[in-house]
N, C-alpha and C. Protein backbone atom coordinates (compact mmCIF):
# COMPACT_ATOMS: atom_id res chain seq x y z
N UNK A 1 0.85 -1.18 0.00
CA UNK A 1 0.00 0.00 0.00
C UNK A 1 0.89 1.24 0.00
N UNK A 2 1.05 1.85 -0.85
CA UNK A 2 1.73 3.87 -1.70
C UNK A 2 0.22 4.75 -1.10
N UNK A 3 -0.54 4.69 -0.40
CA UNK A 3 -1.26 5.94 -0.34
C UNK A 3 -0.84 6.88 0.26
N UNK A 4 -1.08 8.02 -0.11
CA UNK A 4 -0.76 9.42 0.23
C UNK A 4 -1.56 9.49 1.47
N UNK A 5 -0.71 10.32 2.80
CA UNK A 5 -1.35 10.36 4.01
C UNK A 5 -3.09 11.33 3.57
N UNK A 6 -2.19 12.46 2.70
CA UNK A 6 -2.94 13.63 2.36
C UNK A 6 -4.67 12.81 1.87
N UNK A 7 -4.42 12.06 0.87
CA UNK A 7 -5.53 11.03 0.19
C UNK A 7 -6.32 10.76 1.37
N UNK A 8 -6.15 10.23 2.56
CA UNK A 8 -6.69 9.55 3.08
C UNK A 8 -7.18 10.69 4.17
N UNK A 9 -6.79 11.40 4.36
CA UNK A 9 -7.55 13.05 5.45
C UNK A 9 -8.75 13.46 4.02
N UNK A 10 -8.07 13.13 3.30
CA UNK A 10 -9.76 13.87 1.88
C UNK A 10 -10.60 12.85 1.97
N UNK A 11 -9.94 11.53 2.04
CA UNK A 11 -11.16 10.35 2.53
C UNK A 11 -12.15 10.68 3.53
N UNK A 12 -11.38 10.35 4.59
CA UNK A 12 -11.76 10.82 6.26
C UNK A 12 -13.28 11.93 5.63
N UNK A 13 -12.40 13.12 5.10
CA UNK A 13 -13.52 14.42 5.12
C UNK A 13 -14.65 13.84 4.26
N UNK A 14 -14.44 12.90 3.06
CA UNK A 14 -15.72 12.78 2.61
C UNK A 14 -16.55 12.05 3.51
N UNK A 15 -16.00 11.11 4.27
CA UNK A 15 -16.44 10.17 4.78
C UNK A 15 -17.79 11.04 5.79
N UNK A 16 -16.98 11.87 6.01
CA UNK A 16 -17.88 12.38 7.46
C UNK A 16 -19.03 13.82 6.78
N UNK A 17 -18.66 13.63 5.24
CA UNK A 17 -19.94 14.74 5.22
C UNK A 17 -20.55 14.35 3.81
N UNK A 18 -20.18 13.16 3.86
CA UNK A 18 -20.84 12.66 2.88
C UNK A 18 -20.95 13.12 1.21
N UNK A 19 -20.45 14.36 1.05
CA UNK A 19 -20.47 15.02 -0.09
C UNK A 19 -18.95 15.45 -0.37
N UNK A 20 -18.55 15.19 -1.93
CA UNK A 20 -17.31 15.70 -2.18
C UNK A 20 -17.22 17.26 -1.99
N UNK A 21 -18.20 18.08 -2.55
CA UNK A 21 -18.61 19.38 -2.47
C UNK A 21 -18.21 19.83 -1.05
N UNK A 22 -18.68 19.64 0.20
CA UNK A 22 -18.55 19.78 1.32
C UNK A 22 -17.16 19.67 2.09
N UNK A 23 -16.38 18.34 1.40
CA UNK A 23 -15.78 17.90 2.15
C UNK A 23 -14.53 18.58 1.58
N UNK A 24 -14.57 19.34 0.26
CA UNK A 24 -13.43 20.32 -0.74
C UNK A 24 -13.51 21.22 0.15
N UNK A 25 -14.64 22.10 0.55
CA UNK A 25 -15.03 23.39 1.30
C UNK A 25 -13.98 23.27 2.58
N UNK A 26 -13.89 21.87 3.11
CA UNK A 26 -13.95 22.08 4.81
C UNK A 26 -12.26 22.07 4.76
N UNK A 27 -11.47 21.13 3.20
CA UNK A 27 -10.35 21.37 3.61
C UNK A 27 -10.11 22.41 2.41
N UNK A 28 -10.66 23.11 1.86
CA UNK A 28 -10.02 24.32 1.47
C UNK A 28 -9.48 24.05 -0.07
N UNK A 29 -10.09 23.06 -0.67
CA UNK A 29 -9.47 22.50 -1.96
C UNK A 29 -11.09 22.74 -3.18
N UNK A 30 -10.78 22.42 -4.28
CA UNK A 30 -11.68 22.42 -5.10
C UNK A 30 -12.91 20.98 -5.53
N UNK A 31 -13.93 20.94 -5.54
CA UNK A 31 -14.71 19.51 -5.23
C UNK A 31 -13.55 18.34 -6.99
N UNK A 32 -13.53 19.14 -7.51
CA UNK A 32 -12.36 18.23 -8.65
C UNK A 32 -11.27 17.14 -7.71
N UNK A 33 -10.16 18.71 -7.40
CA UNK A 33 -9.01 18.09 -6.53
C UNK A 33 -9.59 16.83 -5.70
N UNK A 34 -10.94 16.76 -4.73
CA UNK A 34 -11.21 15.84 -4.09
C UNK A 34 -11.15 14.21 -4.49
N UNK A 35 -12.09 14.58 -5.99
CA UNK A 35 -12.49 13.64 -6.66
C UNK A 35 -11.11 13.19 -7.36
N UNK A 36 -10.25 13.71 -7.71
CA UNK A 36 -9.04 13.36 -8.58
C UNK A 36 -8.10 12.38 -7.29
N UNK A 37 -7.94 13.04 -6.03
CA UNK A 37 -7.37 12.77 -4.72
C UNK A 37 -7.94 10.72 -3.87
N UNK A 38 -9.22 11.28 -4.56
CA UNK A 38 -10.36 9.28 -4.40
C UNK A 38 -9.80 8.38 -5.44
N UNK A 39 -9.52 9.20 -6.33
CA UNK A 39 -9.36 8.05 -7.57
C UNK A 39 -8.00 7.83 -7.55
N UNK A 40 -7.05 8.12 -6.70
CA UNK A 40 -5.84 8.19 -6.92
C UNK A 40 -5.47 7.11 -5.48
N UNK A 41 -6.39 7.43 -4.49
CA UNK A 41 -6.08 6.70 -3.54
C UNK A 41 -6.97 5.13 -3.78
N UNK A 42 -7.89 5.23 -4.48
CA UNK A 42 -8.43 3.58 -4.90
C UNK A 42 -7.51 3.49 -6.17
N UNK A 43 -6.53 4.09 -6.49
CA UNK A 43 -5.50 3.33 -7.80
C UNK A 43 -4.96 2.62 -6.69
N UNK A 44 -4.04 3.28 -5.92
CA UNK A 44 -2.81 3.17 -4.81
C UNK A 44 -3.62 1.41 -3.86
N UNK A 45 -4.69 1.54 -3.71
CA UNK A 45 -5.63 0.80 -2.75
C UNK A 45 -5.79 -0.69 -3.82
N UNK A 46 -6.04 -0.11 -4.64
CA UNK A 46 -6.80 -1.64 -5.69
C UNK A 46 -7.94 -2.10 -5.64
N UNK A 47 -8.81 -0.33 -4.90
CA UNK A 47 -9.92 -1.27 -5.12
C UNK A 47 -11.06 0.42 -4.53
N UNK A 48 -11.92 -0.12 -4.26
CA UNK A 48 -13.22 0.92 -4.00
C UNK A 48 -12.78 1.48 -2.62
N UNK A 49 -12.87 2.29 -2.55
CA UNK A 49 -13.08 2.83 -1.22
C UNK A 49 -14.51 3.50 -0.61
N UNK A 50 -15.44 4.19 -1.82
CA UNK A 50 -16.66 4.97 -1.40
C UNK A 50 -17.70 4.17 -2.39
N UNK A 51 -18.40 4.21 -1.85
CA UNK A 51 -19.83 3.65 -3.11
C UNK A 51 -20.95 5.08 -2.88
N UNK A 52 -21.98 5.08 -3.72
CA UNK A 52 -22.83 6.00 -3.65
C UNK A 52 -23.97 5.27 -2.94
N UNK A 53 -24.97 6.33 -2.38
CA UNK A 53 -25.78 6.22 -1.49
C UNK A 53 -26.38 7.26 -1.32
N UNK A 54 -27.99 7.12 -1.23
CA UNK A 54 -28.64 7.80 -1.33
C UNK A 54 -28.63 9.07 -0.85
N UNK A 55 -27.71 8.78 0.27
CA UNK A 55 -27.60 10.29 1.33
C UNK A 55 -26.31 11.06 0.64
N UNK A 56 -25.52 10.42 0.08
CA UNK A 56 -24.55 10.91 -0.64
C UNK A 56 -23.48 9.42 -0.76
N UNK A 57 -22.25 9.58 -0.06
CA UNK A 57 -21.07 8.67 -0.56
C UNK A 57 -20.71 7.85 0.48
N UNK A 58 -20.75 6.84 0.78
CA UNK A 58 -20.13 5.85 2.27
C UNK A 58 -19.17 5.21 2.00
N UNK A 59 -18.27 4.78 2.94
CA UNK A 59 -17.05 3.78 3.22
C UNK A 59 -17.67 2.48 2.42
N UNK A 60 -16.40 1.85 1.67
CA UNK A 60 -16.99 0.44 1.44
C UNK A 60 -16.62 -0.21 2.44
């Protein structure tokens, strides 16, 4: 496992607000950067980390 500590604090933030939008806001980044930051840490991972859900995005 290569994941970036950074990757995984943008995890954490989506995790807890459920929205990429939100979770760009809280650390000060753009909702892109977030989304580019997920896909980089499920390359590094090999696998899913968030699925969608009705309320927004959850841990797999």
């Amino acid at each position: 496992m290569n994941a970036n500590p950074d990757d995984l604090l943008v995890l954490l933030a989506v995790s807890r607000s459920a929205k990429f939008t939100t979770a760009a806001q809280t650390l000060g980044l753009n909702h892109t950067t977030v989304s580019r930051r997920i896909a980089a840490l499920e390359k590094a991972l090999g696998g899913r980390v968030l699925s969608r859900a009705s309320g927004g995005w959850e841990l797999t």
